[in-house]
Protein backbone atom coordinates (compact mmCIF):
# COMPACT_ATOMS: atom_id res chain seq x y z
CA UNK A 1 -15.45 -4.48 -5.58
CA UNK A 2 -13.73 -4.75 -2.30
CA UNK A 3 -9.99 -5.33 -2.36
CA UNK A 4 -10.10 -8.82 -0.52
CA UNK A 5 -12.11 -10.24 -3.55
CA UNK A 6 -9.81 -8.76 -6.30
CA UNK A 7 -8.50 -11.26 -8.24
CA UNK A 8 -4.64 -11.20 -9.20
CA UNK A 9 -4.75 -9.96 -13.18
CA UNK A 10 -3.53 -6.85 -15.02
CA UNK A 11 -1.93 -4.29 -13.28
CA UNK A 12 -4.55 -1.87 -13.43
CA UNK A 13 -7.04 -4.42 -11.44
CA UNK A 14 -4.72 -4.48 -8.42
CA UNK A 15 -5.24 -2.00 -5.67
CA UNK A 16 -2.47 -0.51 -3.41
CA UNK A 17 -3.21 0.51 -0.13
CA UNK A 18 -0.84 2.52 1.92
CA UNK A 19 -1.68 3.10 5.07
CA UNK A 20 0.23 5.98 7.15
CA UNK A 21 0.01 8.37 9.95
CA UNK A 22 0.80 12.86 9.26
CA UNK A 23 4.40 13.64 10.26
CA UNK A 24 6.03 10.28 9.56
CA UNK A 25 9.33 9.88 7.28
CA UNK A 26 9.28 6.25 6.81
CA UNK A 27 5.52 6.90 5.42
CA UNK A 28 6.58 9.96 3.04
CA UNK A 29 9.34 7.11 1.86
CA UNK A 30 6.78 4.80 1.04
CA UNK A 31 4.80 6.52 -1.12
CA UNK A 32 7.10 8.26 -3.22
CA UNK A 33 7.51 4.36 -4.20
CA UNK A 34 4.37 3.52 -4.15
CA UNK A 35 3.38 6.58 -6.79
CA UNK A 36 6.86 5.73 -8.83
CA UNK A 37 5.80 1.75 -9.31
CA UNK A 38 2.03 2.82 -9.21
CA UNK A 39 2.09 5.34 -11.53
CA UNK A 40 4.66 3.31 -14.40
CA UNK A 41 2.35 0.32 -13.89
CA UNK A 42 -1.15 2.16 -14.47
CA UNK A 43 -2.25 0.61 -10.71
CA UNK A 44 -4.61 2.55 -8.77
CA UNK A 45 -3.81 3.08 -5.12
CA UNK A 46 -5.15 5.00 -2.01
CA UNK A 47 -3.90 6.35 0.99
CA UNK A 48 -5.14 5.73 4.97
CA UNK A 49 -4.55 7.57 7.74
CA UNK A 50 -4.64 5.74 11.23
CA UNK A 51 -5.43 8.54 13.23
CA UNK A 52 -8.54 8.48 11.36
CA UNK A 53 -9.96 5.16 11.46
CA UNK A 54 -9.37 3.44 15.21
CA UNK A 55 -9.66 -0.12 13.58
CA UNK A 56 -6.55 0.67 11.25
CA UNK A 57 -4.72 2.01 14.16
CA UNK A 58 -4.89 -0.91 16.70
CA UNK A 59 -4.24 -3.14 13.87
CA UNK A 60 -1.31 -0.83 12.41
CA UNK A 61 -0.05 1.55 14.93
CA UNK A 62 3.69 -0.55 15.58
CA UNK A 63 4.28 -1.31 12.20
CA UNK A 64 3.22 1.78 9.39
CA UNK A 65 3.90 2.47 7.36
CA UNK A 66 1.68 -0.94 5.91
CA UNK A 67 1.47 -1.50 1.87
CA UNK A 68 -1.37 -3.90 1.07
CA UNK A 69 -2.09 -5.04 -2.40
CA UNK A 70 -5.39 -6.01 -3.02
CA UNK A 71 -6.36 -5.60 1.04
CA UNK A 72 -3.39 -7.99 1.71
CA UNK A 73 0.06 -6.90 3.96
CA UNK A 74 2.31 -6.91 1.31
CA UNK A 75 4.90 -4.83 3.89
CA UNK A 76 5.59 -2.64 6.42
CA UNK A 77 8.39 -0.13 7.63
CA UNK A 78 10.51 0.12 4.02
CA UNK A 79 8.57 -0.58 0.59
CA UNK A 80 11.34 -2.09 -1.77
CA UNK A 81 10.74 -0.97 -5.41
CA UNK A 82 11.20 -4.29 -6.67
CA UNK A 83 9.64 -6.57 -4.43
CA UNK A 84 6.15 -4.29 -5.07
CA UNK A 85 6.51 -4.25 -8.80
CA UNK A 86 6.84 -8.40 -8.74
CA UNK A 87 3.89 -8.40 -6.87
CA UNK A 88 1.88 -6.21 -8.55
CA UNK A 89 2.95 -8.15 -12.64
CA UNK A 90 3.86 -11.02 -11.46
């Protein structure tokens, strides 16, 4: 089922989405919090690569690293802990 039709319910129904470029800190930053939350909470989540997919890029490029949840922005630059476990129980 595509992300934008996921319905908010148990923490393993959610989907995280990070989406990143290679040789960026702020990106290697977000996902060690991404798999920390992720990973304690049992919620799948998959990484993108804008240099990859031109669509991602000229939607992206100024502001990855993104985090959407459930094909939403949840963030961009810094992922706070908290912030994504609220919105991944909550």
């Amino acid at each position: 089922m595509s992300p934008l039709f996921r319905r908010k319910g148990a923490p393993q129904e959610r989907l995280v989405t990070l989406i990143r470029k290679p040789g960026c800190h702020l990106c290697d930053d977000a996902q060690a919090v991404i798999e920390k939350v992720c990973g304690e909470l049992g919620v799948p989540w998959e990484g993108r690569d804008i240099t990859e997919d031109r669509a991602l890029h000229d939607q992206y490029w100024e502001q990855i690293p993104v985090v959407l949840v459930d094909g939403e922005q949840h963030t961009f630059w810094r992922v706070d802990e908290g912030r994504l476990r609220r919105a991944l129980t909550g």
